[in-house]
Protein backbone atom coordinates (compact mmCIF):
# COMPACT_ATOMS: atom_id res chain seq x y z
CA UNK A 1 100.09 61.44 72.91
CA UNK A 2 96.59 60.48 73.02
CA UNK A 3 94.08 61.14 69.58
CA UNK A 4 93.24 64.02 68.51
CA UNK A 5 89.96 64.85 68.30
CA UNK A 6 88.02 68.19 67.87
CA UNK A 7 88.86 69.93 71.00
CA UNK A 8 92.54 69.10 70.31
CA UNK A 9 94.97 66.69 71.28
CA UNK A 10 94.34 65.13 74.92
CA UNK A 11 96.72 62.68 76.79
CA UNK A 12 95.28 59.03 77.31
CA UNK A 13 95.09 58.58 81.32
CA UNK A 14 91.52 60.21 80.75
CA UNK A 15 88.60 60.01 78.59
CA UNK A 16 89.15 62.17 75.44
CA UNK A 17 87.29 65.73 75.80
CA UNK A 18 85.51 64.48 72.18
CA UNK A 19 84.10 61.70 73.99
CA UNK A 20 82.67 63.12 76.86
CA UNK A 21 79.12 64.82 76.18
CA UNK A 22 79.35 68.65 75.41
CA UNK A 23 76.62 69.57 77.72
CA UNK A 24 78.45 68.11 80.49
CA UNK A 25 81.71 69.89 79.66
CA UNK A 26 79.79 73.33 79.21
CA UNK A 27 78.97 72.86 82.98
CA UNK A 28 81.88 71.88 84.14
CA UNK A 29 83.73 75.50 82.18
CA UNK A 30 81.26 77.33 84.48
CA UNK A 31 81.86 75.67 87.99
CA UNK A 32 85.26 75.85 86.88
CA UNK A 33 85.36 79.19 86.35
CA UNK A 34 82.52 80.39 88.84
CA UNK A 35 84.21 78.28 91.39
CA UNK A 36 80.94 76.69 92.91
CA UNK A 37 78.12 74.98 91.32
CA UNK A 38 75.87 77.12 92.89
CA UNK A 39 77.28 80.12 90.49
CA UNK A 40 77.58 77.91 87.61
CA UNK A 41 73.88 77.27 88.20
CA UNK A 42 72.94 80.67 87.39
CA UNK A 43 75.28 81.32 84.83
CA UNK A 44 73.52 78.53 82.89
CA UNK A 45 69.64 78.35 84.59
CA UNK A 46 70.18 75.14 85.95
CA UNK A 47 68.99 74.19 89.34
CA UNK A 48 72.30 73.68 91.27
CA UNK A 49 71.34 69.68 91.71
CA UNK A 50 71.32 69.53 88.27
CA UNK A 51 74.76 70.67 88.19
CA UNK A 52 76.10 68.09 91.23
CA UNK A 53 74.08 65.66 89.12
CA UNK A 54 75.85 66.26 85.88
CA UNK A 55 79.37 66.76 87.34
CA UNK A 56 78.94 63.71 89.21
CA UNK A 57 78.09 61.86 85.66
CA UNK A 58 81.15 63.50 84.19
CA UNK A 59 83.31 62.65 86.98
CA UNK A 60 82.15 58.94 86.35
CA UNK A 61 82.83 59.12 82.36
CA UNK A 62 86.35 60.61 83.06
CA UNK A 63 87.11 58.35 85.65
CA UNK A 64 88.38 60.99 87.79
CA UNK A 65 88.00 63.66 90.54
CA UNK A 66 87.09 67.15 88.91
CA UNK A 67 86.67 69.34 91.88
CA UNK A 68 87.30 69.02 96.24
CA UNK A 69 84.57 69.76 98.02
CA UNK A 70 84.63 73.09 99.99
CA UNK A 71 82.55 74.77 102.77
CA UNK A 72 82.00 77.34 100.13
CA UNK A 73 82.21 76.60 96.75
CA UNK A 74 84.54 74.34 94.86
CA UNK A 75 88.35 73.66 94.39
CA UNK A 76 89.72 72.36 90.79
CA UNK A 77 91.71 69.30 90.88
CA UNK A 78 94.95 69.35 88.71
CA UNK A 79 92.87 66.87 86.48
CA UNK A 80 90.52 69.96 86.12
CA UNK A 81 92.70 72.36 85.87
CA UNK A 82 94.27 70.14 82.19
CA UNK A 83 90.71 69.75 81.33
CA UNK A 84 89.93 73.19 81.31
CA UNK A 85 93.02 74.05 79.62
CA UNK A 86 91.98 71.72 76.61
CA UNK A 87 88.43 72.67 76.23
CA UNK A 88 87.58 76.67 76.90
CA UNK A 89 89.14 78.07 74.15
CA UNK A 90 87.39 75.86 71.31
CA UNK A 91 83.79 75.89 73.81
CA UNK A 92 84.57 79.92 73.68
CA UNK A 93 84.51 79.74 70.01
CA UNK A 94 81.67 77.63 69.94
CA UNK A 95 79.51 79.97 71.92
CA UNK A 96 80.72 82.90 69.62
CA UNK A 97 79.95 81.08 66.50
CA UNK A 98 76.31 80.19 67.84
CA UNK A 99 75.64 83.38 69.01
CA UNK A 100 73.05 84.94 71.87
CA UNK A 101 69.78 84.50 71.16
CA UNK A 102 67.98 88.13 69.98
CA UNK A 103 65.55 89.65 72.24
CA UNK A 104 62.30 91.74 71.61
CA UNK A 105 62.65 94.41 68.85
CA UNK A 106 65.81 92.82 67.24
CA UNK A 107 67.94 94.79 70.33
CA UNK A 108 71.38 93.20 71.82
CA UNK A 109 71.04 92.41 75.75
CA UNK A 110 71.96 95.23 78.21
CA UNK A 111 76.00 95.23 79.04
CA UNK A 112 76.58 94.90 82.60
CA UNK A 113 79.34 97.04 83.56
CA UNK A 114 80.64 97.28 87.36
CA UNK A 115 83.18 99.12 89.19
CA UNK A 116 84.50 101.53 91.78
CA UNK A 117 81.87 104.26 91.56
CA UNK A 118 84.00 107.31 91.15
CA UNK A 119 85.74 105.83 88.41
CA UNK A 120 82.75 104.58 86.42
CA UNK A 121 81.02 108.22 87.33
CA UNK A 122 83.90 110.46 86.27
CA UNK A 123 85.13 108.60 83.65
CA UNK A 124 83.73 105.21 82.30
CA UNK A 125 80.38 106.65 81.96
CA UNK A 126 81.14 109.94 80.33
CA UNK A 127 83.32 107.95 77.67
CA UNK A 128 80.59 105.24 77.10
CA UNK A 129 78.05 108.44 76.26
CA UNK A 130 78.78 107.94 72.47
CA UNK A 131 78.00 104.55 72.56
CA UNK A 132 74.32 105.21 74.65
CA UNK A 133 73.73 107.39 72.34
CA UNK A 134 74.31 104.76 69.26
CA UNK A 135 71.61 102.45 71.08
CA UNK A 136 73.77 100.92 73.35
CA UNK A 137 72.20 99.43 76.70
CA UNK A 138 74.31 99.54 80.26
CA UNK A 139 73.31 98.25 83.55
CA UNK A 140 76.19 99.39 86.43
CA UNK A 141 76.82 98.33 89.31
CA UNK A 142 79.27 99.87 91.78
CA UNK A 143 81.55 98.12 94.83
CA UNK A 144 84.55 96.72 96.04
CA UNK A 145 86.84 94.83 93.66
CA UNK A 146 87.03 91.35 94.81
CA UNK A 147 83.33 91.38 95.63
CA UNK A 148 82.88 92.39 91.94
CA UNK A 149 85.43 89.90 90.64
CA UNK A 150 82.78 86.86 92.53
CA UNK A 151 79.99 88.46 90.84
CA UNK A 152 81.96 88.34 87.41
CA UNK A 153 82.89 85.18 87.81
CA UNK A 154 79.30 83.78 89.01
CA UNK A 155 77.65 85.50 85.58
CA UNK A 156 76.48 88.81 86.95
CA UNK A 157 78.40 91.20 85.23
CA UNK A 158 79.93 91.12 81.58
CA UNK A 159 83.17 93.71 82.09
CA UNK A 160 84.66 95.03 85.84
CA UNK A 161 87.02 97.93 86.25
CA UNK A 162 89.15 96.40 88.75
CA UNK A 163 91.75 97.88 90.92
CA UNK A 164 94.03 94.11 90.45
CA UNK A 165 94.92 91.60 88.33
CA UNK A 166 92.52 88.78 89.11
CA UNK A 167 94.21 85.60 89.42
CA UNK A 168 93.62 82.64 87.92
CA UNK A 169 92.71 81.36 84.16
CA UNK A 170 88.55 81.89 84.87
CA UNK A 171 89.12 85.73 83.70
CA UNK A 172 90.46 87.68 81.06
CA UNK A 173 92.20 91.00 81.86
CA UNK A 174 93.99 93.92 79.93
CA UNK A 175 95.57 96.72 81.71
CA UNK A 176 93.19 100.23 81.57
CA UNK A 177 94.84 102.93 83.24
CA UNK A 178 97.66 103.92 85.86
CA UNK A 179 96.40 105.40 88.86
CA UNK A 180 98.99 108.13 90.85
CA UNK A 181 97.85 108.42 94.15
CA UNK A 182 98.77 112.08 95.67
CA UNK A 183 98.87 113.31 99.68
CA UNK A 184 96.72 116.26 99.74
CA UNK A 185 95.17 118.82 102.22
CA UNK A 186 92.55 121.83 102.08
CA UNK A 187 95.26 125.09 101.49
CA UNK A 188 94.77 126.48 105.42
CA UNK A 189 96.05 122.87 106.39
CA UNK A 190 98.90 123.18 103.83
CA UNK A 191 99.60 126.71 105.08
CA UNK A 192 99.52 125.49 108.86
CA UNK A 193 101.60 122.45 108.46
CA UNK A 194 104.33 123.48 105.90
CA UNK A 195 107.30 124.03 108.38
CA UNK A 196 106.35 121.45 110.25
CA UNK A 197 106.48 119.35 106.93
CA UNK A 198 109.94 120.73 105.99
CA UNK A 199 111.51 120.02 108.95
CA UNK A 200 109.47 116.33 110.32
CA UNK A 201 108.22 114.85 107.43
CA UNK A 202 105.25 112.66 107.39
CA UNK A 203 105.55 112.76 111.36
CA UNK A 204 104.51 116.53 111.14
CA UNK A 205 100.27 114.64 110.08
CA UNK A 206 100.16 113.05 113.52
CA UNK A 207 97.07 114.43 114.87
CA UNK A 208 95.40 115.55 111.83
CA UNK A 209 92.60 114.74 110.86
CA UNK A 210 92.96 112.14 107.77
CA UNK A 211 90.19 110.97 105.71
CA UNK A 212 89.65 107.91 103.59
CA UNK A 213 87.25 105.41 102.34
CA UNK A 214 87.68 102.43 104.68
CA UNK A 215 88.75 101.73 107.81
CA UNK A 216 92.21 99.88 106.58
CA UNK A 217 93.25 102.94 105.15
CA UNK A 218 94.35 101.11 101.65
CA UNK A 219 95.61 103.80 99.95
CA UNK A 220 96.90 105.54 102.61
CA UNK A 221 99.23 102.77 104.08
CA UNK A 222 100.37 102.37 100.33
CA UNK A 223 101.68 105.48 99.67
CA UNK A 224 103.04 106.07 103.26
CA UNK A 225 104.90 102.26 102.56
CA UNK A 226 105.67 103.02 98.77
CA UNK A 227 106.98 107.10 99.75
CA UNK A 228 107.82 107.17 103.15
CA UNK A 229 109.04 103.69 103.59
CA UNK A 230 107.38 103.30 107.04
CA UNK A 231 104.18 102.37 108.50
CA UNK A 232 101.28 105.08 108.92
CA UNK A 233 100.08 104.45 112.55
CA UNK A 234 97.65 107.28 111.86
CA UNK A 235 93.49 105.89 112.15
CA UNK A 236 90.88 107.28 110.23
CA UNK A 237 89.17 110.76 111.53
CA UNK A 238 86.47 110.04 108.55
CA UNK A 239 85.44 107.86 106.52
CA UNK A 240 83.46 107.67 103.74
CA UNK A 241 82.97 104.54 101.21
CA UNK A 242 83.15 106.53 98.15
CA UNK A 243 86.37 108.54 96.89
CA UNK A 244 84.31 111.78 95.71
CA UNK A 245 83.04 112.31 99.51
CA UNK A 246 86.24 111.91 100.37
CA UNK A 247 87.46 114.68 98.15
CA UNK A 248 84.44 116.89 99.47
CA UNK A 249 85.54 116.52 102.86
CA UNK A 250 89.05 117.45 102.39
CA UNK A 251 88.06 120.30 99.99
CA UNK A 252 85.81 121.72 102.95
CA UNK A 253 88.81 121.09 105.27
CA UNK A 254 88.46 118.16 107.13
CA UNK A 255 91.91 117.11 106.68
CA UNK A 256 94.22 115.14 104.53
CA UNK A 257 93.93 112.28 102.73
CA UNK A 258 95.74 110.10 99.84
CA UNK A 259 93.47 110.31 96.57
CA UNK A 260 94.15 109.22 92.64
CA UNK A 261 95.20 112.16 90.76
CA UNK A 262 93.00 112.08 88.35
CA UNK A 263 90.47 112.21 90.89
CA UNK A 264 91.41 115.80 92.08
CA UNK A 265 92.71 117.37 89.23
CA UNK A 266 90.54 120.20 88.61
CA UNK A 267 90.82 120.93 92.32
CA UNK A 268 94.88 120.98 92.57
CA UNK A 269 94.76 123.14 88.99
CA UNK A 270 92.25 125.59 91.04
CA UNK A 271 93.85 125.78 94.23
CA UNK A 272 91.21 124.08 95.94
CA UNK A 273 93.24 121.52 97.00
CA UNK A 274 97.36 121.68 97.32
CA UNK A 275 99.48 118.63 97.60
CA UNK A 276 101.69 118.01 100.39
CA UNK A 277 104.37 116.34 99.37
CA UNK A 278 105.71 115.63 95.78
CA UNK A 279 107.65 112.70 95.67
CA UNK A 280 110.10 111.77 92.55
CA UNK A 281 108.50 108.24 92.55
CA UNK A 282 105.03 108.34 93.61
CA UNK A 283 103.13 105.09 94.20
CA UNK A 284 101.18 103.65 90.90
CA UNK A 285 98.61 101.41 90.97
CA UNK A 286 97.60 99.46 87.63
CA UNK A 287 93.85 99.45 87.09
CA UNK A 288 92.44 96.41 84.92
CA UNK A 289 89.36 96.02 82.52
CA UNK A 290 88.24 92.38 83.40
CA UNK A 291 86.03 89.94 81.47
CA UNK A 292 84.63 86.71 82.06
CA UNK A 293 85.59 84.32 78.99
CA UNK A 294 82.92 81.87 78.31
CA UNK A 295 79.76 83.93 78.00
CA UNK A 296 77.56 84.23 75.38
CA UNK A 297 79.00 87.08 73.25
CA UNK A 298 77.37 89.93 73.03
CA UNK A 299 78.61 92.22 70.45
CA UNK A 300 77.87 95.22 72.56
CA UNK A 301 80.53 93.71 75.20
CA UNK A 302 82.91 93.75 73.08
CA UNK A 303 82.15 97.11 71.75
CA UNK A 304 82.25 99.11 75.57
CA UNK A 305 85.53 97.12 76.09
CA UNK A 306 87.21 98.59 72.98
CA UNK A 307 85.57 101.78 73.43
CA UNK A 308 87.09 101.56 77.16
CA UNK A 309 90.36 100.56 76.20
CA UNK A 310 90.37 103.22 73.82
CA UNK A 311 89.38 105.80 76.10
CA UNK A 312 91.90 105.03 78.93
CA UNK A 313 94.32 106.21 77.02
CA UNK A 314 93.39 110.12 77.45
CA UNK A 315 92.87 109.45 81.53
């Protein structure tokens, strides 16, 4: 066991984390975790050859490879990946303990909040009201999950609502909610299609018109895997990158689709909508509040991510 000095104990094939400059090892927590030194440029405000320059001088001090060299971005050696280990938690605490610096009028920086925009617009945002109204500041941005999940780790948003678990150590997540996804149709396609239902199953949709959000059909192909235990074959009649216009274009009748539950719930308790098919087990899918570790604190992050937690419980 090598000494022990005041970012822990470290082995002795390596230069001691106390003995390399703290500077250094700040920038090399945010390639690490942005996974390019472009990204860990802006998460600092660096120029990015002030980042190869100063991962180059810590590669020299520790007398070892940090990262491999990609087309696009960076990969963490094993060396890296112990390195890490050893030195974000007390380099987290040190940023909490120091602070972020105040801005103009004595007000906390805006928290930049990201996610699938029907979820943030139907429920995120009318739970965070209290807190906007308490002086609260949010900036929100709306897209795909991984996309988002690059963009957390590269410093451009504080919390994502994300549809996985990220992988990895570079992000913190807790589990926010449990989506049900349900197969639904307009009530004159439930009406037209129920014997057929009864007596072919899924096989009785061929040539309707389904609509979803993406040309993959995601959701779709889940629950048709998770329910039916086969492969939809089915392609998209519309689609529409936003889950709320597809739930206006089945409610006007275009045709079926696969949407969460919570999603369509005042149209299923109207009649408005009418699900086709109520399965003992239907598919679940785990959403996840995400957070980069490492960043400046601001205590208004941590206030919308309790307030979120807390909130995801009634959803």
């Amino acid at each position: 066991m090598g000494p022990r000095g005041i970012l822990g104990p470290v082995e002795s094939d390596y230069p001691a984390p106390h003995q390399l400059d703290l500077n250094l090892l700040r920038t090399f927590l945010a390639v690490y975790r942005s996974g390019s030194f472009t990204g860990a440029a802006q998460l600092l405000g660096l120029s990015q050859p002030t980042v190869t320059t100063q991962m180059r001088a810590l590669e020299r001090q520790a007398g070892r490879e940090l990262f491999e060299r990609l087309p696009r971005g960076v990969a963490p050696t094993a060396v890296a990946d112990e390195l890490a280990a050893r030195i974000a938690a007390p380099l987290d605490e040190l940023a909490t303990v120091t602070g972020p610096e105040p801005v103009a009028g004595g007000r906390t920086e805006p928290v930049h909040l990201a996610g699938p925009a029907e979820l943030l617009c139907t429920r995120a945002l009318p739970a965070l009201a209290p807190l906007v109204a308490q002086g609260v500041r949010l900036r929100v941005a709306t897209g795909l999950t991984d996309p988002l999940l690059d963009e957390l780790r590269a410093g451009r948003h504080d919390l994502v609502i994300s549809t996985v678990r990220p992988r990895g150590r570079a992000l913190s997540a807790v589990p926010l909610m449990d989506e049900e996804f349900v197969l639904i149709a307009a009530p004159e396609w439930a009406e037209r299609l129920a014997e057929r239902l009864a007596a072919e199953g899924p096989a009785a949709l061929h040539g309707v018109p389904l609509v979803t959000y993406a040309e993959d059909l995601p959701i779709a192909r889940r629950y048709w895997r998770h329910v039916f235990g086969r492969r939809l074959s089915s392609p998209a009649a519309v689609t529409v990158p936003d889950l709320r216009g597809v739930l206006a274009a089945v409610v006007a009748g275009a045709g079926f689709t696969v949407l969460p539950r919570y999603l369509c719930l005042d149209e299923l308790a109207s009649g408005t909508l009418v699900p086709l098919h109520e399965p003992d087990d239907p598919p679940i899918n785990t959403g996840f509040l995400v957070q980069r570790p490492g960043s400046v604190e601001n205590p208004d992050v941590a206030r919308v991510r309790e307030h979120l937690v807390s909130a995801a419980r009634t959803w």
